[in-house]
PDB file of N, CA and C in Angstrom:
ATOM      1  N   UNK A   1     114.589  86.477  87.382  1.00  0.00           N
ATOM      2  CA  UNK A   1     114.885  87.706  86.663  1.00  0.00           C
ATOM      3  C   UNK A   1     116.059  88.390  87.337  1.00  0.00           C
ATOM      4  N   UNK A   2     116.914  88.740  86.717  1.00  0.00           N
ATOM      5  CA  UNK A   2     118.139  89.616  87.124  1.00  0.00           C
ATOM      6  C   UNK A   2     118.386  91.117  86.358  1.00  0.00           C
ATOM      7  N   UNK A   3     118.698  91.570  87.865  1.00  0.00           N
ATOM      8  CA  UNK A   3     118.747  93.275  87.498  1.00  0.00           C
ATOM      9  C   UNK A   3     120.118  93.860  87.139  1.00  0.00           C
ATOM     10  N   UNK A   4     120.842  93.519  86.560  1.00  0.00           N
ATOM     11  CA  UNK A   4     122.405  93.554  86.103  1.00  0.00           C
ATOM     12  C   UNK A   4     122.414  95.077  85.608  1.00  0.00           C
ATOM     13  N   UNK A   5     121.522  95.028  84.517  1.00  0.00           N
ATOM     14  CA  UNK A   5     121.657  96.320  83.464  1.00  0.00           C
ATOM     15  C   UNK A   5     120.837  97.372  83.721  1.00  0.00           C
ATOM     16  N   UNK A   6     119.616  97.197  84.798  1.00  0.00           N
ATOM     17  CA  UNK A   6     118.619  98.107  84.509  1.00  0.00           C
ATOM     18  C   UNK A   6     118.842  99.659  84.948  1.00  0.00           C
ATOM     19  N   UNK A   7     118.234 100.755  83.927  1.00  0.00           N
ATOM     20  CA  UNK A   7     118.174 101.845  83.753  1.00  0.00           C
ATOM     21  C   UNK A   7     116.817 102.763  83.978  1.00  0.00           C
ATOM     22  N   UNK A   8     116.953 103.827  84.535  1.00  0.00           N
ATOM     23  CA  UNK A   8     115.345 104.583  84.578  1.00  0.00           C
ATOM     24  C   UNK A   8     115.475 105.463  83.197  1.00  0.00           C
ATOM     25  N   UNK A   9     114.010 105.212  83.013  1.00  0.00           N
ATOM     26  CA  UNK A   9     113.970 106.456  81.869  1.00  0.00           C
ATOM     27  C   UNK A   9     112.532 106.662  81.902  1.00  0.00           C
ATOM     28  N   UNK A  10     112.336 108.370  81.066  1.00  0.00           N
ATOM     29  CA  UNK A  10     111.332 108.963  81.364  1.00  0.00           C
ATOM     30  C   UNK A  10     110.582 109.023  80.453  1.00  0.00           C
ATOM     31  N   UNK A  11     109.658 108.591  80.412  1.00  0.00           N
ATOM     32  CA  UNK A  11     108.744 108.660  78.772  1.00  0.00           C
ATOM     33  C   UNK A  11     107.605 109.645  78.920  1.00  0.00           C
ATOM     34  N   UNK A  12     107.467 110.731  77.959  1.00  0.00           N
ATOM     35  CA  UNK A  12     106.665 112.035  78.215  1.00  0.00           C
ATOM     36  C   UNK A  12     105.407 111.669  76.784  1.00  0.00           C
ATOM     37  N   UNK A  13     104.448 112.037  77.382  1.00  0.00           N
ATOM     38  CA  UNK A  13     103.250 111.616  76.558  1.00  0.00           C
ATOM     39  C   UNK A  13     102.126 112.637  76.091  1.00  0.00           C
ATOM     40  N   UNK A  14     101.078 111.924  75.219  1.00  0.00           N
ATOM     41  CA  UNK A  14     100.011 112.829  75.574  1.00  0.00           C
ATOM     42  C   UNK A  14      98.482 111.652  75.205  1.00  0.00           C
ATOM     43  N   UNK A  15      98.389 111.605  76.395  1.00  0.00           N
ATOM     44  CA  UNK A  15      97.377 110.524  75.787  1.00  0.00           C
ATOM     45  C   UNK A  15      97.455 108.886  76.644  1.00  0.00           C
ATOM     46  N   UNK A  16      96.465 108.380  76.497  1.00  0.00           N
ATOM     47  CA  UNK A  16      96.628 107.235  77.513  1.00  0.00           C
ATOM     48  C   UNK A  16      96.992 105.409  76.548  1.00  0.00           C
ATOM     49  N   UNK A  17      97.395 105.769  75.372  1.00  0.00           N
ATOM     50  CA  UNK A  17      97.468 105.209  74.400  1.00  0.00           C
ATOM     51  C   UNK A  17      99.358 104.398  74.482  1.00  0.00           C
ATOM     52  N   UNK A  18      99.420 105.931  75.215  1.00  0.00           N
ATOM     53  CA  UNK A  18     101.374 105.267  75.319  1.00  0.00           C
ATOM     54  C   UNK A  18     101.645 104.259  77.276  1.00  0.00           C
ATOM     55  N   UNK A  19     100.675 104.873  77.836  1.00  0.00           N
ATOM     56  CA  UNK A  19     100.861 103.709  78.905  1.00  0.00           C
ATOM     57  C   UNK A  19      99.852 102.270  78.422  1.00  0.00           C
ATOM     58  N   UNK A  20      99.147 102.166  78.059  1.00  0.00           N
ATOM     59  CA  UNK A  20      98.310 101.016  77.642  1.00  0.00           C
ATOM     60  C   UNK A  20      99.522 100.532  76.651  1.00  0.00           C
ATOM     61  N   UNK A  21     100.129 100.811  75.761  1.00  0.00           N
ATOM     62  CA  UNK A  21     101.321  99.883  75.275  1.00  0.00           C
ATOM     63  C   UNK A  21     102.894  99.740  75.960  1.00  0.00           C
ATOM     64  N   UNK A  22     102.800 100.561  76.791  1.00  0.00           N
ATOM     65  CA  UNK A  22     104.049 100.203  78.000  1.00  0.00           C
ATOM     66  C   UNK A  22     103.733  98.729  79.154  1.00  0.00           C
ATOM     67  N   UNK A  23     102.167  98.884  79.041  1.00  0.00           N
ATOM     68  CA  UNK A  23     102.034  97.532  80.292  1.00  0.00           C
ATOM     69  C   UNK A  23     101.553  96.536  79.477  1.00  0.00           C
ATOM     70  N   UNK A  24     102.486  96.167  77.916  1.00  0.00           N
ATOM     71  CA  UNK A  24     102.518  95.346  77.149  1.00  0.00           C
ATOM     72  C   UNK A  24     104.126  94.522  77.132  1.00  0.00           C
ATOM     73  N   UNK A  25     104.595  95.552  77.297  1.00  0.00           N
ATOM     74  CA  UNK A  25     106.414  95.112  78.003  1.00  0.00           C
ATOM     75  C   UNK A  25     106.880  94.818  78.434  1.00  0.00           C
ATOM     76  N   UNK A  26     108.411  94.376  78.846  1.00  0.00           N
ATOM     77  CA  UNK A  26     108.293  93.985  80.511  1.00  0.00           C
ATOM     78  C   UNK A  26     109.270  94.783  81.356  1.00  0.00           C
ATOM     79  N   UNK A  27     108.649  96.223  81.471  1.00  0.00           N
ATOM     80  CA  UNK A  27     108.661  97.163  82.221  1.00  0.00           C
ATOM     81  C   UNK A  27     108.533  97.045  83.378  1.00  0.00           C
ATOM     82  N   UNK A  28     109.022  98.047  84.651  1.00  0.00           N
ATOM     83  CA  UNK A  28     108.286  98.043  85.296  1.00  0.00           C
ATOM     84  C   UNK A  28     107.954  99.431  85.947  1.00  0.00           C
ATOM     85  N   UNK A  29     106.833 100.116  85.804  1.00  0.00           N
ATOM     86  CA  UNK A  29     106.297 100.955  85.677  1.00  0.00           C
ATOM     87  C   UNK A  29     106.315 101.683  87.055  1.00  0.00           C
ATOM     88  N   UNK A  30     107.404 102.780  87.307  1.00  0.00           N
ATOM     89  CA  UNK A  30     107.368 102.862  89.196  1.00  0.00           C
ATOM     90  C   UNK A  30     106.404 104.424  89.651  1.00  0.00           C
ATOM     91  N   UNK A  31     106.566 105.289  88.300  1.00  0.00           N
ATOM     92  CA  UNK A  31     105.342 106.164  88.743  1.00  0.00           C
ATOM     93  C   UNK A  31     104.421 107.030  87.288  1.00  0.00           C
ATOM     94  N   UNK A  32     103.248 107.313  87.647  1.00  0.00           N
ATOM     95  CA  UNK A  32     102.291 107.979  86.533  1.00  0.00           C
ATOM     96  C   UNK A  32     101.853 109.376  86.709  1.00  0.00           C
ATOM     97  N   UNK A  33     102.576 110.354  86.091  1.00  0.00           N
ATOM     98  CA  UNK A  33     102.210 111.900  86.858  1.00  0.00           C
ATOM     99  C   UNK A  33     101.072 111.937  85.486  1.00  0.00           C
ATOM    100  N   UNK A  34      99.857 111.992  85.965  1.00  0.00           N
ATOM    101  CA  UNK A  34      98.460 112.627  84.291  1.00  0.00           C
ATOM    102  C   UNK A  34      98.523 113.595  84.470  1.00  0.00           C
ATOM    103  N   UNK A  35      98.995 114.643  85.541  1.00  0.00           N
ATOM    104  CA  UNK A  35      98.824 115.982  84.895  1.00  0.00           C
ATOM    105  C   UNK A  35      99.905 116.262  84.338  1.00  0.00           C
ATOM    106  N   UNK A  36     100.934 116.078  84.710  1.00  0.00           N
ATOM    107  CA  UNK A  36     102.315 116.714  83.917  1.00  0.00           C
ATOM    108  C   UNK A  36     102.665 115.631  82.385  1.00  0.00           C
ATOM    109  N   UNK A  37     101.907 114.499  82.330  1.00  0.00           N
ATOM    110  CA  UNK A  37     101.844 113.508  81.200  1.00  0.00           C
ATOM    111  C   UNK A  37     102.891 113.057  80.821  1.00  0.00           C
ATOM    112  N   UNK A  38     103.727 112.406  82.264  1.00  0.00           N
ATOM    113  CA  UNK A  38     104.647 111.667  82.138  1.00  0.00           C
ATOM    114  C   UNK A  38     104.701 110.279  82.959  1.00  0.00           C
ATOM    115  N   UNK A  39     106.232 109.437  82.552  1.00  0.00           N
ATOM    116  CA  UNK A  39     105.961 108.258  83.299  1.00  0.00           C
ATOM    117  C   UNK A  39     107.337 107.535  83.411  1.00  0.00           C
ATOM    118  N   UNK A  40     107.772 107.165  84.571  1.00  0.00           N
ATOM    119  CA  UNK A  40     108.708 106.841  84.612  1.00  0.00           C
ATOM    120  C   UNK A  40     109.351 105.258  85.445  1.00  0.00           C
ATOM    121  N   UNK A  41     109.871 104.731  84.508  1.00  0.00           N
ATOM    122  CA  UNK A  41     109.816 102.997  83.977  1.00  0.00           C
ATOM    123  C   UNK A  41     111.371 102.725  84.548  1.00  0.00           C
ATOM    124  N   UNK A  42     111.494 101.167  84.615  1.00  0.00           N
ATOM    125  CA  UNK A  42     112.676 100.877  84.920  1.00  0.00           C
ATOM    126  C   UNK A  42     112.781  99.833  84.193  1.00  0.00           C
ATOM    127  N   UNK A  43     113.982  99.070  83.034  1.00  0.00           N
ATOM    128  CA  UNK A  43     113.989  98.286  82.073  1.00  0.00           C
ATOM    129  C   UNK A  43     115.291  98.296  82.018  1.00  0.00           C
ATOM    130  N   UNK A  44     115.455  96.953  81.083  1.00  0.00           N
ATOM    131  CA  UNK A  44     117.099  96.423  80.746  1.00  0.00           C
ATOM    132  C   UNK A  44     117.327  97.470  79.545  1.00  0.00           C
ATOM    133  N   UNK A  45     118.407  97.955  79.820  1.00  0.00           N
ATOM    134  CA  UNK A  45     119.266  98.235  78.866  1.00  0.00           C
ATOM    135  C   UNK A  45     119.375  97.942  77.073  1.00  0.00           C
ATOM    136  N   UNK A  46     119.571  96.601  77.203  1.00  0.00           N
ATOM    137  CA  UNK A  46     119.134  96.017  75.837  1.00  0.00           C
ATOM    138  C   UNK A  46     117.579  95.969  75.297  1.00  0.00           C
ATOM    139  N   UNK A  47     116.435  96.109  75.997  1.00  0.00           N
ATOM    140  CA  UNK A  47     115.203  96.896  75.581  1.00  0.00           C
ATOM    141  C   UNK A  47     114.882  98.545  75.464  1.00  0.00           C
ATOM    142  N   UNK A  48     115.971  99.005  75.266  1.00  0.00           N
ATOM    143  CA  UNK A  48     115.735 100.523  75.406  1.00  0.00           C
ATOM    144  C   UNK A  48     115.282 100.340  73.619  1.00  0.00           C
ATOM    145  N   UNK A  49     116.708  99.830  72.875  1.00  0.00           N
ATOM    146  CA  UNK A  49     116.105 100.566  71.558  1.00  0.00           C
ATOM    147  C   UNK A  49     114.882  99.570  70.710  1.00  0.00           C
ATOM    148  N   UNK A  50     114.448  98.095  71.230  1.00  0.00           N
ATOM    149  CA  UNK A  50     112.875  98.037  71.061  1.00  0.00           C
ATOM    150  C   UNK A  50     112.103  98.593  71.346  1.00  0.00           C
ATOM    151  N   UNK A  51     111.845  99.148  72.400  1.00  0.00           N
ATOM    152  CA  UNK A  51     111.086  99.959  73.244  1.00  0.00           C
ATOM    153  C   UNK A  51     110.497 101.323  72.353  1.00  0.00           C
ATOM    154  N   UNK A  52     111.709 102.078  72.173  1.00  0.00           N
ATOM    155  CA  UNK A  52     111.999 103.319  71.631  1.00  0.00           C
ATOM    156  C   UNK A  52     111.016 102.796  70.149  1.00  0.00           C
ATOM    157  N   UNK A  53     111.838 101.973  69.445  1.00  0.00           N
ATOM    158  CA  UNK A  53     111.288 101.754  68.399  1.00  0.00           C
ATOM    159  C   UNK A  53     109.740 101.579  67.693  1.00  0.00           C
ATOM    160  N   UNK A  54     108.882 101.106  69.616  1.00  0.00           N
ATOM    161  CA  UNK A  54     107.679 100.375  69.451  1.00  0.00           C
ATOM    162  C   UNK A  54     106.458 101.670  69.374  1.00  0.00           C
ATOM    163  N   UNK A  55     107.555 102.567  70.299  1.00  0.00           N
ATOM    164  CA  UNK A  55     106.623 104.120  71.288  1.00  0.00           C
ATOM    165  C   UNK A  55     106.410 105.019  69.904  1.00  0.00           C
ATOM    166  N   UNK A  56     107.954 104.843  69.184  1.00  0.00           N
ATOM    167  CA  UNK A  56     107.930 105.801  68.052  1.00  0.00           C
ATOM    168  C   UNK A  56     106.536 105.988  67.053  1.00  0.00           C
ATOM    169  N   UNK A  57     106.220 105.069  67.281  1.00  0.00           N
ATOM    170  CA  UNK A  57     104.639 104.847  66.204  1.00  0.00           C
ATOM    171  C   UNK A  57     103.244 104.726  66.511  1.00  0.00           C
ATOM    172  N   UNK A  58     103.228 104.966  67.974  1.00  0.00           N
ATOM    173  CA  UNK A  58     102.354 105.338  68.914  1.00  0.00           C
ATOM    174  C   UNK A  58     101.810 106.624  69.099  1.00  0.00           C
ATOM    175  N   UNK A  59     100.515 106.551  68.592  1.00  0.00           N
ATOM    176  CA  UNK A  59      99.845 107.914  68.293  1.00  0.00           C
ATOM    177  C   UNK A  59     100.023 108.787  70.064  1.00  0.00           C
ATOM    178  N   UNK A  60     100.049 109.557  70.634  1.00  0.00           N
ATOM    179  CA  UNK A  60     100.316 110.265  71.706  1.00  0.00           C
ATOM    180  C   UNK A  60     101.735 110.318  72.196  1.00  0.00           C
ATOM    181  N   UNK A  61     102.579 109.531  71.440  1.00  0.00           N
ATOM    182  CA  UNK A  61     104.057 109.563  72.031  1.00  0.00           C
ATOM    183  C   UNK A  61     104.899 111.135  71.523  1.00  0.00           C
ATOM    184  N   UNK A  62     105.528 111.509  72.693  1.00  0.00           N
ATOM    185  CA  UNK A  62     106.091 112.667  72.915  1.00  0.00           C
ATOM    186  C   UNK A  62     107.718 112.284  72.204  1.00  0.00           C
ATOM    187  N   UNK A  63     108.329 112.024  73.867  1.00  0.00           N
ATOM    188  CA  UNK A  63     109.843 111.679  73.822  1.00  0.00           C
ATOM    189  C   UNK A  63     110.753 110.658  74.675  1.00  0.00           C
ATOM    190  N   UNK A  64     111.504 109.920  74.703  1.00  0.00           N
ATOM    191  CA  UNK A  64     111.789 109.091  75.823  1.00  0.00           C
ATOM    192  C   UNK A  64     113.183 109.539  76.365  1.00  0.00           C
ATOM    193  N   UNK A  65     113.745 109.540  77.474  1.00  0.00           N
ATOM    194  CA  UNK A  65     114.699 109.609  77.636  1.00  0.00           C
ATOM    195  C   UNK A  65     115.320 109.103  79.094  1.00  0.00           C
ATOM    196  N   UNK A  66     116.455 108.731  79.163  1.00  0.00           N
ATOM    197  CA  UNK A  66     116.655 107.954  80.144  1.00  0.00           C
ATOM    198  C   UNK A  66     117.044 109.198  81.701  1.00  0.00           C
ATOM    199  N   UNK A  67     116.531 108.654  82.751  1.00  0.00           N
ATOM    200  CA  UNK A  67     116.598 109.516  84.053  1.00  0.00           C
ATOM    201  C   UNK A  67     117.733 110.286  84.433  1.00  0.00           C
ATOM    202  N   UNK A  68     117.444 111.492  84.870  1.00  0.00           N
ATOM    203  CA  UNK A  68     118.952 112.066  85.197  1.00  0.00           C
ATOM    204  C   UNK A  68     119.191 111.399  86.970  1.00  0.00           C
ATOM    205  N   UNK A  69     118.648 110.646  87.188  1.00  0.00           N
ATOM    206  CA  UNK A  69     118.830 109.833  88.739  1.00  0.00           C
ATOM    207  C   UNK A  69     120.045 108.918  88.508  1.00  0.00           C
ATOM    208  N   UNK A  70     120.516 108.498  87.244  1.00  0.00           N
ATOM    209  CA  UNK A  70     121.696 107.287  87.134  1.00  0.00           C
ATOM    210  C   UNK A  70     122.788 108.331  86.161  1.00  0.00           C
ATOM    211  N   UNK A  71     122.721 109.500  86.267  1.00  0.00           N
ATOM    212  CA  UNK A  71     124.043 110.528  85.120  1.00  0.00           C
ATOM    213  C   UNK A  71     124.629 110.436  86.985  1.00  0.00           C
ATOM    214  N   UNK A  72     126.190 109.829  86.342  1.00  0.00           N
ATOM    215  CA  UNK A  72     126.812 109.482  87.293  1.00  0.00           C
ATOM    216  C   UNK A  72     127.708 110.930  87.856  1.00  0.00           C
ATOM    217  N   UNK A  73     127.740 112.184  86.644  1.00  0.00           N
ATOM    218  CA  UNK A  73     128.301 113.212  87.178  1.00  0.00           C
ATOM    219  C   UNK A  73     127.506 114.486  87.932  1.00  0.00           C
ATOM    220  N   UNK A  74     126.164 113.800  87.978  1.00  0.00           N
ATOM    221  CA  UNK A  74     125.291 114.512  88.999  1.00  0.00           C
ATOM    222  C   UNK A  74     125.598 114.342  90.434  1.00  0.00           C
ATOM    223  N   UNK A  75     125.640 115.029  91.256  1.00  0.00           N
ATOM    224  CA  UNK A  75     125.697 114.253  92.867  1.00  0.00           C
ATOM    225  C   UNK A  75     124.465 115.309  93.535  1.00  0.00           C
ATOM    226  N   UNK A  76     124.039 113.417  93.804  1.00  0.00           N
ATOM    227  CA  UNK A  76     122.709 114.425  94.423  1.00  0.00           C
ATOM    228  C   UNK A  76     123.041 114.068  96.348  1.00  0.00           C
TER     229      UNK A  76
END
């Protein structure tokens, strides 16, 4: 497996319905906040808009969006 493209992004939820179809993917899942009901994944690039597409119809799905850790005009 090669990491060429991969991107973080944050997928905000409500419900345990949207991680039970994330560890159907091939994600990889680096943390799970349940109280704040979020989760944040690391994936290729070219699975963002399957992904997006799969969550969209997933009863508890909020919003997805990719991490402000890789916006290159941030300096942290």
């Amino acid at each position: 497996m090669t990491y060429t493209n991969r991107m973080s992004y944050v997928v905000y939820y409500r419900g345990n319905q949207v991680l039970k179809k994330l560890e159907q993917f091939p994600v990889e899942i680096s943390y799970i906040s349940k109280k704040l009901s979020y989760a944040i994944l690391y994936m290729d690039k070219e699975l963002e808009h399957k992904i997006r597409k799969t969550l969209r119809f997933t009863k508890g799905f909020k919003f997805f969006e990719p991490s402000k850790t890789f916006d290159e005009s941030l300096n942290f």
